[in-house]
C-alpha atoms as a PDB file:
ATOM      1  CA  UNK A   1       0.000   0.000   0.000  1.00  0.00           C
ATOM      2  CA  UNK A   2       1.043   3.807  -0.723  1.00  0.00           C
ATOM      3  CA  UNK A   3      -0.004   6.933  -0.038  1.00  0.00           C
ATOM      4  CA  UNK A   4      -0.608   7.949  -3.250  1.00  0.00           C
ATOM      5  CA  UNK A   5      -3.394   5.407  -3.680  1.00  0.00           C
ATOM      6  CA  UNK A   6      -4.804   6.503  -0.084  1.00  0.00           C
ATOM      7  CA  UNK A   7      -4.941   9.738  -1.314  1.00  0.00           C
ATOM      8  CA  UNK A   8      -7.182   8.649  -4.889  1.00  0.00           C
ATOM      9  CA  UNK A   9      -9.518   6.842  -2.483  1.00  0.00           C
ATOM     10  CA  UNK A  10     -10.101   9.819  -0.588  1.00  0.00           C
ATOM     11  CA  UNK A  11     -11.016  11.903  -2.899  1.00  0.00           C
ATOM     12  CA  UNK A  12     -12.629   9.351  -4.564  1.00  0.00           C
ATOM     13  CA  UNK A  13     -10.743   8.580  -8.003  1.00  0.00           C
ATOM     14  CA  UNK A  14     -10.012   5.574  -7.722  1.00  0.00           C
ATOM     15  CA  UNK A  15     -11.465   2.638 -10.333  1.00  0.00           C
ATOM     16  CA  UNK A  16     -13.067  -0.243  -9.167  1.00  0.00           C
ATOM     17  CA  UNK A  17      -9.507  -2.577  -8.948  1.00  0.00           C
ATOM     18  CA  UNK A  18      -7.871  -0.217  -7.215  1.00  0.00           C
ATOM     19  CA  UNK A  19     -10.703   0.630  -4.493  1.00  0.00           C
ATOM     20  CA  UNK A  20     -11.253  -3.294  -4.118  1.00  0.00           C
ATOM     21  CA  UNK A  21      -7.123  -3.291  -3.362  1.00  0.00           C
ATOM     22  CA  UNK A  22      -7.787  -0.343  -0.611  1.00  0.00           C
ATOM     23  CA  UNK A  23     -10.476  -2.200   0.740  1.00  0.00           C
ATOM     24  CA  UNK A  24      -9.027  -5.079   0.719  1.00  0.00           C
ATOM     25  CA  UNK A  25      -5.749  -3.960   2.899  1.00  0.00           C
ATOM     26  CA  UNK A  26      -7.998  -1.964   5.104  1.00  0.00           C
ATOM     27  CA  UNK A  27      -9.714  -5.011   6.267  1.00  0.00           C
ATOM     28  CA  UNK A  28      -6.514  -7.474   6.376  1.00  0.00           C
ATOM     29  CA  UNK A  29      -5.017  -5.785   9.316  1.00  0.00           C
ATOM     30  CA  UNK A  30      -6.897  -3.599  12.394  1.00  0.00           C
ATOM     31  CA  UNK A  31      -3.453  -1.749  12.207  1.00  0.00           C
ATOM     32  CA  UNK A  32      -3.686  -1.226   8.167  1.00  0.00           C
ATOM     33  CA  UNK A  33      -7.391   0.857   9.518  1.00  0.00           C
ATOM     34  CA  UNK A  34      -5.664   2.613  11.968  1.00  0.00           C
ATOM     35  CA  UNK A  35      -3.047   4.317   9.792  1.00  0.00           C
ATOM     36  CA  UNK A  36      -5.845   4.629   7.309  1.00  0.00           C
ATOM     37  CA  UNK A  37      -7.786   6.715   9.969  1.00  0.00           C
ATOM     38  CA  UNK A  38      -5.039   8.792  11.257  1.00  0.00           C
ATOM     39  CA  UNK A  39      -3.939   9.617   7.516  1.00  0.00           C
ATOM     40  CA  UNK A  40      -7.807  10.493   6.874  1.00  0.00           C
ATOM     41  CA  UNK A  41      -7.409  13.397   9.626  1.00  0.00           C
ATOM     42  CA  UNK A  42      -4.012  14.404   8.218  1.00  0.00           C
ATOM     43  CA  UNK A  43      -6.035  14.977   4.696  1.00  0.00           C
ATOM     44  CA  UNK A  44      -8.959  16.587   6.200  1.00  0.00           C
ATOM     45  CA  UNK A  45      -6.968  19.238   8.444  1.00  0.00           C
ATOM     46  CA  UNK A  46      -4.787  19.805   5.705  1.00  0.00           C
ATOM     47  CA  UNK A  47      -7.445  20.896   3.756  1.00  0.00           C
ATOM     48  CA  UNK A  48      -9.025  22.950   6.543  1.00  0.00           C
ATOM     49  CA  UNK A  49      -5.632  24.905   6.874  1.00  0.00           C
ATOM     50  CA  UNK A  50      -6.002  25.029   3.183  1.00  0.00           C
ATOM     51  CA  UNK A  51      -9.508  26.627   3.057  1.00  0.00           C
ATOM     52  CA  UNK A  52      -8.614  28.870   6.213  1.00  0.00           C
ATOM     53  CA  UNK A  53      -6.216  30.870   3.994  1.00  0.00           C
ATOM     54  CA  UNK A  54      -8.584  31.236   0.630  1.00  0.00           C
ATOM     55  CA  UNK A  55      -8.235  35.302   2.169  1.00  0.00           C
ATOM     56  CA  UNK A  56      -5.453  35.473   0.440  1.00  0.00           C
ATOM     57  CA  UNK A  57      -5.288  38.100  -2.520  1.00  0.00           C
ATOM     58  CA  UNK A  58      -3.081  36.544  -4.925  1.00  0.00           C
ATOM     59  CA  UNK A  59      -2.384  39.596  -7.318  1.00  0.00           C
ATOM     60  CA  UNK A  60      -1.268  41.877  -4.065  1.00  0.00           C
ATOM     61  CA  UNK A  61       1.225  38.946  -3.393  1.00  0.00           C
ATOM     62  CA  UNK A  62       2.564  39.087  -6.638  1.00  0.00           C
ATOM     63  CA  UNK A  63       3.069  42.434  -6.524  1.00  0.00           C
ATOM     64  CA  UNK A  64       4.444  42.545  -3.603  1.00  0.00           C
ATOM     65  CA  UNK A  65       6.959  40.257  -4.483  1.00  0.00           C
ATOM     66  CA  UNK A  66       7.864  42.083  -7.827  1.00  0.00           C
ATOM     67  CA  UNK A  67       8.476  44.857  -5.248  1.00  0.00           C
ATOM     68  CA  UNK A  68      10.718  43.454  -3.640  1.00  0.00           C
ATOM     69  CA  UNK A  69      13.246  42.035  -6.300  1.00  0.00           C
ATOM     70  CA  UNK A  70      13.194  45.262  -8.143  1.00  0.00           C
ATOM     71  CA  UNK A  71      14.503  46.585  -4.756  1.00  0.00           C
ATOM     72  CA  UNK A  72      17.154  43.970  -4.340  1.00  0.00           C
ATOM     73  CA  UNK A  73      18.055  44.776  -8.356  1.00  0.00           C
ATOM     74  CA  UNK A  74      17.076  41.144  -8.855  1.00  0.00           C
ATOM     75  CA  UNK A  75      15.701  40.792 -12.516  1.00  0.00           C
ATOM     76  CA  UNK A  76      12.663  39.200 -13.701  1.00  0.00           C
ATOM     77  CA  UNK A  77      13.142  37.080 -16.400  1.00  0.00           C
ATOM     78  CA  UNK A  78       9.703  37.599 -17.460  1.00  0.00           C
ATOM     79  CA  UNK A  79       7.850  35.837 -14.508  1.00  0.00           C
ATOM     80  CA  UNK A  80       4.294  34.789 -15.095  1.00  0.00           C
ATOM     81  CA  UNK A  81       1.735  35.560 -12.901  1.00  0.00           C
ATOM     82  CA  UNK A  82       0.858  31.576 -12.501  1.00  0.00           C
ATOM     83  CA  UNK A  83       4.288  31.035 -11.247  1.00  0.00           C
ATOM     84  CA  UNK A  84       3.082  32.516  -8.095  1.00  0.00           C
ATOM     85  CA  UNK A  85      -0.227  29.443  -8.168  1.00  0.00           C
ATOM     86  CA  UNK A  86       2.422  26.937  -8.467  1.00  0.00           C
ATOM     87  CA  UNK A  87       4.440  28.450  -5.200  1.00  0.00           C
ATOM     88  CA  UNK A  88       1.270  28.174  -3.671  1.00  0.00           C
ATOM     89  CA  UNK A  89       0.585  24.788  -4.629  1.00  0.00           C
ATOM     90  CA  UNK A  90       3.706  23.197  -4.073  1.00  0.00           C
ATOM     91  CA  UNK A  91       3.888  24.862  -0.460  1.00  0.00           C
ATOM     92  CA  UNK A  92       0.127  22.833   0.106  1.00  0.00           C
ATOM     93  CA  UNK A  93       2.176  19.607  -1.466  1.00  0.00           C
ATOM     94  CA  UNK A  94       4.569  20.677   1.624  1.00  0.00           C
ATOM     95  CA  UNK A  95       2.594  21.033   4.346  1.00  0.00           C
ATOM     96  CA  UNK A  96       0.734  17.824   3.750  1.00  0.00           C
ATOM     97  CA  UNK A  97       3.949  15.965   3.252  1.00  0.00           C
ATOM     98  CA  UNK A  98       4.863  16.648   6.242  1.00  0.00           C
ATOM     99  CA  UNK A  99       1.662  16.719   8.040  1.00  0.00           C
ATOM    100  CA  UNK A 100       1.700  13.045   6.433  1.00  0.00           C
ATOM    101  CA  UNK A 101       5.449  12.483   8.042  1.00  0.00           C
ATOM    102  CA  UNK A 102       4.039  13.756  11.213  1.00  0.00           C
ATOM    103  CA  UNK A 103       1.160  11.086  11.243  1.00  0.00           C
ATOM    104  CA  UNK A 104       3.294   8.511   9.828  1.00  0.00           C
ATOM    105  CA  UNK A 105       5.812   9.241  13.055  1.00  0.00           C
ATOM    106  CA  UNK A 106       3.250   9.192  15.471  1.00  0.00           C
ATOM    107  CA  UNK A 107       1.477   6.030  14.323  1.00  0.00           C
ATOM    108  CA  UNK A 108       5.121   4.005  13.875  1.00  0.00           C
ATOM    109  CA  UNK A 109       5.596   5.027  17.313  1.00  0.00           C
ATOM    110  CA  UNK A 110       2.602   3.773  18.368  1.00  0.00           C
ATOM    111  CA  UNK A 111       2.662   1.097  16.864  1.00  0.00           C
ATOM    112  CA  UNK A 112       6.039   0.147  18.199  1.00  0.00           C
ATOM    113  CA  UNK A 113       4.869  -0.061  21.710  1.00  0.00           C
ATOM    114  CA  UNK A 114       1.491  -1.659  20.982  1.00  0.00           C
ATOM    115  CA  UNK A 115       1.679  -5.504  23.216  1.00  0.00           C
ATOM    116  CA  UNK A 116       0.980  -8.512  21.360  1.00  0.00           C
ATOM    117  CA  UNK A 117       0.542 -11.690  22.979  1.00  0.00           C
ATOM    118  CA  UNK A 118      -0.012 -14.683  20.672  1.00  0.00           C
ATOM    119  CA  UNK A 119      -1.827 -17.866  22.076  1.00  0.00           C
ATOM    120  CA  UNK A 120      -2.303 -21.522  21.124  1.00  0.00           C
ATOM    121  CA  UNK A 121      -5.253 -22.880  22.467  1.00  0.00           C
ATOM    122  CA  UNK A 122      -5.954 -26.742  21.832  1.00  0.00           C
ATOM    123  CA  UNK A 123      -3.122 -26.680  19.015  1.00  0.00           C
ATOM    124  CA  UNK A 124       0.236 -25.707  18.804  1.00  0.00           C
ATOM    125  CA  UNK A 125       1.226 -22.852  16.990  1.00  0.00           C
ATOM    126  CA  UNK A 126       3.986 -21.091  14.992  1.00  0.00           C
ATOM    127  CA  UNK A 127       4.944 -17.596  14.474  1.00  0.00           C
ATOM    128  CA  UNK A 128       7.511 -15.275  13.276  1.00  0.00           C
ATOM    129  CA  UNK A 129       8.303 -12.406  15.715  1.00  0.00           C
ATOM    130  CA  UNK A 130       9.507  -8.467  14.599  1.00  0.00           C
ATOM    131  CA  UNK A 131      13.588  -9.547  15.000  1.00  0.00           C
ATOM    132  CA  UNK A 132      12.804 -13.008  12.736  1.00  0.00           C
ATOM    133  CA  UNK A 133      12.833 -15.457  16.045  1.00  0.00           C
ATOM    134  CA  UNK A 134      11.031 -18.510  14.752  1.00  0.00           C
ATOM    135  CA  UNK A 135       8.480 -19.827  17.610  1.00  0.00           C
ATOM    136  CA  UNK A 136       6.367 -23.163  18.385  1.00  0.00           C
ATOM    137  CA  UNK A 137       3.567 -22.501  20.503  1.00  0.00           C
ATOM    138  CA  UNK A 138       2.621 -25.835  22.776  1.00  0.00           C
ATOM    139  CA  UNK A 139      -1.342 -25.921  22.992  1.00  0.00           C
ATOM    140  CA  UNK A 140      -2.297 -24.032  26.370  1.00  0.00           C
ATOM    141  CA  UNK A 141       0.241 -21.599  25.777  1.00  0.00           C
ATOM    142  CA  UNK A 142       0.954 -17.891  24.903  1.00  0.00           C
ATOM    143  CA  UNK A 143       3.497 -15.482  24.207  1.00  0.00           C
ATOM    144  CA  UNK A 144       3.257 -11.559  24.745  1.00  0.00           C
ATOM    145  CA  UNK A 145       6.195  -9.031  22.857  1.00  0.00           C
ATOM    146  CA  UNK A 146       5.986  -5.369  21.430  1.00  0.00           C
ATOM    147  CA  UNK A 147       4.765  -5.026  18.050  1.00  0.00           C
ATOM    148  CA  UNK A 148       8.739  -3.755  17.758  1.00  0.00           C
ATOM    149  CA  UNK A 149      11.800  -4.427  19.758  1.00  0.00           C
ATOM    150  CA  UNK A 150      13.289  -1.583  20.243  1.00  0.00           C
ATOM    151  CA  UNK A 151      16.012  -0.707  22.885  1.00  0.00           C
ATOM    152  CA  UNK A 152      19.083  -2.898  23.730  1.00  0.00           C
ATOM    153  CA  UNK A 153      16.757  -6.231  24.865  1.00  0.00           C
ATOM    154  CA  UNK A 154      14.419  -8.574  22.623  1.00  0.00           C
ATOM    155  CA  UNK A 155      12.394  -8.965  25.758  1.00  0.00           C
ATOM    156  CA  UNK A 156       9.377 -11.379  25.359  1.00  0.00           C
ATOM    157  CA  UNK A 157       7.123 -12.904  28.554  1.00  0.00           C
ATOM    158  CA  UNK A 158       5.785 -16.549  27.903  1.00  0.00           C
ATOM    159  CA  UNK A 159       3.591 -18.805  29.894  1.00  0.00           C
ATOM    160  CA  UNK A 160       3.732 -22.660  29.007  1.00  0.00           C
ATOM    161  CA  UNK A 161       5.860 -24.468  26.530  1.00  0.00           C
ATOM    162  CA  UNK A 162       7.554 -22.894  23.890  1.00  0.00           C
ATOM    163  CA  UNK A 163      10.585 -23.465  21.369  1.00  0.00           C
ATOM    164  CA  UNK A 164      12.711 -20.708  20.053  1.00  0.00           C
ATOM    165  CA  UNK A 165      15.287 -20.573  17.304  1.00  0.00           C
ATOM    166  CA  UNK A 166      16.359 -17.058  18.161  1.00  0.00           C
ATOM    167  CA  UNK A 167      17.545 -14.630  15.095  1.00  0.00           C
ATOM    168  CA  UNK A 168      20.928 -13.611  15.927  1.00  0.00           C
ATOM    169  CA  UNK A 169      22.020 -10.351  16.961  1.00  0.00           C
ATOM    170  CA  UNK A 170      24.855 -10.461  19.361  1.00  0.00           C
ATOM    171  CA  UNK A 171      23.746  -6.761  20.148  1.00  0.00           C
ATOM    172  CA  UNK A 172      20.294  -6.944  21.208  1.00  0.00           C
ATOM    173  CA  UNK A 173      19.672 -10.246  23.676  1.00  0.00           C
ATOM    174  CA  UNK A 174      16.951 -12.141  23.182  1.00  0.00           C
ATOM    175  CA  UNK A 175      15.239 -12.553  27.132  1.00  0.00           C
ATOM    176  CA  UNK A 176      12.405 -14.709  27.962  1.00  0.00           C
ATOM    177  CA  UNK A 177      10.671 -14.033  31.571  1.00  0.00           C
ATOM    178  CA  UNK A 178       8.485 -17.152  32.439  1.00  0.00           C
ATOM    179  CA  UNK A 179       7.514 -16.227  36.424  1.00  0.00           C
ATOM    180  CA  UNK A 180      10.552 -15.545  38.188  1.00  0.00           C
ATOM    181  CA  UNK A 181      12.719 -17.105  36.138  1.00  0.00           C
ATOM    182  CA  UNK A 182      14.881 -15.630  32.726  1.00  0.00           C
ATOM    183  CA  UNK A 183      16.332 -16.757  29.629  1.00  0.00           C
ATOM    184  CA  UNK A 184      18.978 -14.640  27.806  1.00  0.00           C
ATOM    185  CA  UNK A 185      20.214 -16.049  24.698  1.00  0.00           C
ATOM    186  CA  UNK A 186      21.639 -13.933  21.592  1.00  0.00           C
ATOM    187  CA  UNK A 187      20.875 -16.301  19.070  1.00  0.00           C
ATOM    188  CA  UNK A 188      20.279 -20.232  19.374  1.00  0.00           C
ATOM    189  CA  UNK A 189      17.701 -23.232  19.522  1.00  0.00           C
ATOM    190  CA  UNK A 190      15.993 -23.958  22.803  1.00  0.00           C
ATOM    191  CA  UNK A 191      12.914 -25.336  24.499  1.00  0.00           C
ATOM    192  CA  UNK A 192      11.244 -23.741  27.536  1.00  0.00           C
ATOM    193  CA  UNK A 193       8.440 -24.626  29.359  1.00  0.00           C
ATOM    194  CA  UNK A 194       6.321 -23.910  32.792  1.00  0.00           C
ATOM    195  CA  UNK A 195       4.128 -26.420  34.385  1.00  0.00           C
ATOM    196  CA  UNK A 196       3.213 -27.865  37.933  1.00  0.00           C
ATOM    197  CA  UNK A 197       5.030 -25.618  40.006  1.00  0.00           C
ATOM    198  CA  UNK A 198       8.499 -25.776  37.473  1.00  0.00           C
ATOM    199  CA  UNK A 199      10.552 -24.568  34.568  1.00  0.00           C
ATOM    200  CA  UNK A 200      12.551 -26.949  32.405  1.00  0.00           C
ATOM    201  CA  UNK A 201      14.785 -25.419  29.688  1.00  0.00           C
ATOM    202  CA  UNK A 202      16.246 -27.699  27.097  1.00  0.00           C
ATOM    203  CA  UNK A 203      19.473 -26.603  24.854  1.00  0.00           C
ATOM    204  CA  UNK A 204      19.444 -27.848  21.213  1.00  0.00           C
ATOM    205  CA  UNK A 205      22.146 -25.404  20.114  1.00  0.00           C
ATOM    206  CA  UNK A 206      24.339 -22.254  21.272  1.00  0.00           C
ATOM    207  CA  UNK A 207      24.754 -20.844  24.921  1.00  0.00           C
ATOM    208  CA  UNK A 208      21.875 -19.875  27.165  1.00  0.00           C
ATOM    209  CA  UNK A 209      22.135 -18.322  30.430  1.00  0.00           C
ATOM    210  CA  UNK A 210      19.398 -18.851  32.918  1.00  0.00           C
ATOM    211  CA  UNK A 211      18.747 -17.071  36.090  1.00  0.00           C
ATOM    212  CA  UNK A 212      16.266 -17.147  39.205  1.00  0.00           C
ATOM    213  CA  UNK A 213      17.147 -14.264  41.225  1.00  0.00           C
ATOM    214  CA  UNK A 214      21.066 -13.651  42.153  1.00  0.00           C
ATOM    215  CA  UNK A 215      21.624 -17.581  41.041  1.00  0.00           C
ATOM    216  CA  UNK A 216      22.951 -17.654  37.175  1.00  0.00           C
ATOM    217  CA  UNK A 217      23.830 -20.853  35.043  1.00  0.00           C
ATOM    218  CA  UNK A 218      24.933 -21.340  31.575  1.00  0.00           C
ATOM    219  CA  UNK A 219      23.220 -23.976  29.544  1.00  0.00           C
ATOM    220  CA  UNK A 220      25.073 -25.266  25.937  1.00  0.00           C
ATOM    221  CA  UNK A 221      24.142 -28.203  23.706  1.00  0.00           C
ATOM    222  CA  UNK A 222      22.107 -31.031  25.072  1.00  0.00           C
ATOM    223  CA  UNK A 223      22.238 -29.592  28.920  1.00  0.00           C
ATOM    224  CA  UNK A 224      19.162 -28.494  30.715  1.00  0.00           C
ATOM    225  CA  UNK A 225      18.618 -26.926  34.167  1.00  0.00           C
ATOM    226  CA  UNK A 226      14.689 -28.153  36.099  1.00  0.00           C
ATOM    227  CA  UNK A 227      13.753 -25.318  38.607  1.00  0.00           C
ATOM    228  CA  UNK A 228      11.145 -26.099  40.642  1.00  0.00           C
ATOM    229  CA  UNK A 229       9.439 -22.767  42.437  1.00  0.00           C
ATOM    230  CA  UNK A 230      10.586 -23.192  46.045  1.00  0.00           C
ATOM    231  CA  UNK A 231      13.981 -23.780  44.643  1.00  0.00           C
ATOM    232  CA  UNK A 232      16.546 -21.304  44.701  1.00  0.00           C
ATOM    233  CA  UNK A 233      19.712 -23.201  43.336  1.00  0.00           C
ATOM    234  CA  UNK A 234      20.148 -23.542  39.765  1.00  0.00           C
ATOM    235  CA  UNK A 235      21.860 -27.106  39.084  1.00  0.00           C
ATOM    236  CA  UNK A 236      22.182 -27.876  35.240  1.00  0.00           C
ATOM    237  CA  UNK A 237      22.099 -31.723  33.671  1.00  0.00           C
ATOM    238  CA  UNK A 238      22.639 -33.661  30.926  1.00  0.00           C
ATOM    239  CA  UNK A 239      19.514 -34.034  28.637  1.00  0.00           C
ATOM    240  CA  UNK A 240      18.596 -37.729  28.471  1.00  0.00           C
ATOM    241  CA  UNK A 241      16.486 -37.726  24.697  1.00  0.00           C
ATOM    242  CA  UNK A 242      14.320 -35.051  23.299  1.00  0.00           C
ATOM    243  CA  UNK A 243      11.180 -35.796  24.990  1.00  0.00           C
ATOM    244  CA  UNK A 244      10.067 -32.337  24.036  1.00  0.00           C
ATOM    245  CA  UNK A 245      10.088 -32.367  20.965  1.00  0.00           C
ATOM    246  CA  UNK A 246       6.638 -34.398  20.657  1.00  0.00           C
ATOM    247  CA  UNK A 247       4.560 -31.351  20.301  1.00  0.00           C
ATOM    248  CA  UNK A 248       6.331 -29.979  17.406  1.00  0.00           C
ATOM    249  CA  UNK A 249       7.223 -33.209  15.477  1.00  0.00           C
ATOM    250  CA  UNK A 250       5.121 -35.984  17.136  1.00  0.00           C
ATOM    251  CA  UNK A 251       8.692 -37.674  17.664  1.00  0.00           C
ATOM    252  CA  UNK A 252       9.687 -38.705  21.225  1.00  0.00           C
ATOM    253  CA  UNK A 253      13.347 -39.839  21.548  1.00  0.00           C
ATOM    254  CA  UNK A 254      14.546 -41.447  24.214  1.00  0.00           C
ATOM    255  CA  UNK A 255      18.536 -41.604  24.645  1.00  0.00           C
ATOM    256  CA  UNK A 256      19.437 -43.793  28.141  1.00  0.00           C
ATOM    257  CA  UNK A 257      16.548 -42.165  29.282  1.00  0.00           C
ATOM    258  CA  UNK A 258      14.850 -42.848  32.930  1.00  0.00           C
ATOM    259  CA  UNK A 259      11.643 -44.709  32.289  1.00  0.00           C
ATOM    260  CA  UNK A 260      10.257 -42.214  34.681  1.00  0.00           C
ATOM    261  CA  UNK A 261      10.228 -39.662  32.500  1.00  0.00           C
ATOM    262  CA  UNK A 262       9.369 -41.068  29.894  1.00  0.00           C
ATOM    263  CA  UNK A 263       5.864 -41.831  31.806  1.00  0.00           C
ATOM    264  CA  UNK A 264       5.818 -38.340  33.131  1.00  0.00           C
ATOM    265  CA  UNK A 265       5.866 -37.315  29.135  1.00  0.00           C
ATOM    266  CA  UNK A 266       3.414 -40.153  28.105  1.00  0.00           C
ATOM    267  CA  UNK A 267       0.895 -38.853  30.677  1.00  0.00           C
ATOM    268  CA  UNK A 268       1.430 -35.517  30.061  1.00  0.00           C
ATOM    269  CA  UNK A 269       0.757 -36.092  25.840  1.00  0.00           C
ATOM    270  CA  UNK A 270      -1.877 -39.066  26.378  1.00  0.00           C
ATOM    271  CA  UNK A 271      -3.491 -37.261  29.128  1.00  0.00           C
ATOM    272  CA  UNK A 272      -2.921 -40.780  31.178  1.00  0.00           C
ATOM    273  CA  UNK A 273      -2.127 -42.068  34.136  1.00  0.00           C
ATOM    274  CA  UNK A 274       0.584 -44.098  34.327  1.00  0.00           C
ATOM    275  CA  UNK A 275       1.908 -45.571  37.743  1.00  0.00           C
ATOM    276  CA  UNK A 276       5.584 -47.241  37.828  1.00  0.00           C
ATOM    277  CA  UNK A 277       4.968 -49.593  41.353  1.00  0.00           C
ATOM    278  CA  UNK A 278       8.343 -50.648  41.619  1.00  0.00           C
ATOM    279  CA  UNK A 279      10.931 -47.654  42.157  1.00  0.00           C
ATOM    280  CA  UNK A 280      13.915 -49.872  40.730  1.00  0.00           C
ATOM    281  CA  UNK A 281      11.939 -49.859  37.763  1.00  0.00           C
ATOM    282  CA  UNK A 282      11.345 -45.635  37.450  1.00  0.00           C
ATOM    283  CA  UNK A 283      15.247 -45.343  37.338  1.00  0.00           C
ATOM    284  CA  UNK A 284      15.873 -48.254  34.445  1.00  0.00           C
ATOM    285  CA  UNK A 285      17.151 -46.392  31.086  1.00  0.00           C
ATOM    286  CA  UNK A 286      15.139 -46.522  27.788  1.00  0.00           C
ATOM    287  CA  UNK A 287      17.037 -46.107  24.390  1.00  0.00           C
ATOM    288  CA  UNK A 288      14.753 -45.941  21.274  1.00  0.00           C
ATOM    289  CA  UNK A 289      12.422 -43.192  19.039  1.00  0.00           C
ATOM    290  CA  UNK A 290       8.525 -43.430  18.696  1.00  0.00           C
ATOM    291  CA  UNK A 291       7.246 -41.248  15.855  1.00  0.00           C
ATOM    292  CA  UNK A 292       3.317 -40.722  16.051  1.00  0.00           C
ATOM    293  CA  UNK A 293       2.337 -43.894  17.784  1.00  0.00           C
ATOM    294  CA  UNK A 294      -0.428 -44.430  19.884  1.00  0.00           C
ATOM    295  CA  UNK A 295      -0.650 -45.475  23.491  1.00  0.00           C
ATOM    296  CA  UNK A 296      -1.312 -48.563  23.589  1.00  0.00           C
ATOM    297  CA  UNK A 297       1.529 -49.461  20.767  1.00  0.00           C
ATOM    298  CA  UNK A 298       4.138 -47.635  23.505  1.00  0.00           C
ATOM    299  CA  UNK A 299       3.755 -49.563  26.165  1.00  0.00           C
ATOM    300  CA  UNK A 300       3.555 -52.458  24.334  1.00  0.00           C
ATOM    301  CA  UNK A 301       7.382 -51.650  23.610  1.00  0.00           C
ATOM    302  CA  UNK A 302       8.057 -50.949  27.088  1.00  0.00           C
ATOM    303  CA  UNK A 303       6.443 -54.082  28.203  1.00  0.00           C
ATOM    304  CA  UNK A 304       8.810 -55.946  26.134  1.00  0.00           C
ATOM    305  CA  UNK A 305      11.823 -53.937  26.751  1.00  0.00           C
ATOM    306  CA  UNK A 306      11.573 -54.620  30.438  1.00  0.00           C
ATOM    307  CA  UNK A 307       9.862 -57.786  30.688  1.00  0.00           C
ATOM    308  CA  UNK A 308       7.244 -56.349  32.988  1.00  0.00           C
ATOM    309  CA  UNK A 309       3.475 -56.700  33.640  1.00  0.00           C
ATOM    310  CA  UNK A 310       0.746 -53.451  32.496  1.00  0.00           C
ATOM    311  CA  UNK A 311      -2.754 -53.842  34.409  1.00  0.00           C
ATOM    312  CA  UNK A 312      -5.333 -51.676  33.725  1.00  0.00           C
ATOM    313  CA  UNK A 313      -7.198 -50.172  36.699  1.00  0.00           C
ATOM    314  CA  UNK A 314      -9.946 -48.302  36.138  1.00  0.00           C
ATOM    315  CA  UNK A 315      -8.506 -44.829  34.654  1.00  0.00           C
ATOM    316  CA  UNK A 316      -4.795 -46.438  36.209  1.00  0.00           C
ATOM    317  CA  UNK A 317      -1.812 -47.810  34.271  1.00  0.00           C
ATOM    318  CA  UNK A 318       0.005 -50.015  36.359  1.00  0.00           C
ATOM    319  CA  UNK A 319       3.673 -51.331  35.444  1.00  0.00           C
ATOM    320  CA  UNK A 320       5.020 -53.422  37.719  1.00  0.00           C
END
């Protein structure tokens, strides 16, 4: 969209194509009407300002100004009298140029600052942010930014599950706040996520630095730190799989990883309940990859991995 088709659909001379394209791009965006609106007034008080001076006396300016050169000994190289029209109009083209810069200023500006929060419901979802940050949204979840990241931060506030791959710009950090807890990364591939009473952040690729008050650790490649909300220390692991990655690829890979949490994942996904009885059993390492299986064709894998029993109880998964 440009101005100078804004200005033909104001005043009406625009042809059917190019009205449907105004229309169009007015109703696309609530922030496409908004400039539209503020532009409108910009046209409209122009013209008042424009209409407020139709006092003057044209010829008794002209003269004037002959006047004036003659007294200077500046010669007229035969000057018409519409010379003095076009002054006028190009000092109108003026004032609504930068009546129009004006508006355009103030509505950037506004825009810049306006909060955005996007949210997946019972989805996921992905988005682009301002800086080019690539996000998955985890159903339940949502993200709030300025329209524009301006300043020396990328600072963003999210509440769930998210994954980043974070545009870099070693200038301008890229910080997540999730409760009490922040993520400062200046470009790299991460998951974060807040539930029951906890933050887990997973590293895929780069450095991140997470903090919780005065406490500060550095996360790289396949590390993650688990803070729980009563807990002040920061103590950083070794990632056993990608278990997180299920919501974004429907892939759960397990790498030595604790049967417990593979359950925890599998009734967090399935909306199960799964219940290890033994505790010898909760510790005992898993190695494989399910992609997009169901349940039922899970356990059935973990049955015969560990030679174990599954009863059924009611709403209850028993392995034992």
């Amino acid at each position: 969209m440009n101005d100078d088709l804004l200005v033909k659909y104001l005043v009406g001379q625009t042809n059917t194509d190019e009205s449907a394209i105004v229309e169009y791009w007015l109703k696309a965006d609530k922030k496409n009407l908004d400039y539209y609106k503020g532009f409108k007034k910009i046209w409209e008080d122009s013209l008042l300002i424009a209409a407020q001076n139709t006092h003057l006396d044209e010829n008794a300016a002209w003269k004037r100004l002959q006047n004036r050169m003659h007294e200077k000994h500046v010669p007229v190289h035969n000057l018409k009298k519409t010379s003095f029209q076009w002054l006028r109009i190009a000092a109108s083209i003026a004032l609504i140029s930068t009546l129009g810069w004006l508006g355009y200023s103030y509505f950037e500006n506004k825009s810049a600052n306006t909060l955005i929060q996007i949210h997946a419901a019972n989805t996921t979802l992905n988005d682009t942010l301002p800086d080019g940050t690539r996000v998955t949204l985890n159903k339940n979840s949502s993200l709030s930014y300025t329209s524009r990241f301006k300043g020396n931060t990328r600072p963003v506030t999210l509440k769930g599950e998210a994954f980043f791959y974070v545009s870099p710009d070693k200038t301008k950090p890229f910080i997540i706040t999730i409760n009490d807890v922040t993520v400062q990364v200046v470009g790299t591939s991460f998951n974060v996520k807040n539930k029951y009473g906890k933050t887990t952040v997973d590293v895929e690729t780069g450095i991140v630095k997470v903090s919780k008050n005065k406490d500060q650790v550095e996360l790289r490649h396949g590390e993650k730190v688990i803070i729980t909300d009563l807990q002040s220390q920061l103590l950083k692991s070794v990632s056993k799989g990608k278990l997180y990655n299920y919501y974004r690829n429907k892939e759960l890979i397990c790498e030595q990883t604790p049967l417990q949490e593979l359950v925890d994942a599998l009734n967090e996904i399935y909306d199960a309940n799964i219940i290890i009885k033994k505790t010898a059993l909760q510790k005992k390492p898993i190695t494989t990859v399910f992609k997009d299986q169901s349940l039922d064709q899970i356990l059935e894998v973990i049955q015969e991995t560990f030679m174990i029993e599954i009863e059924r109880k009611g709403n209850q998964i028993i392995l034992e």
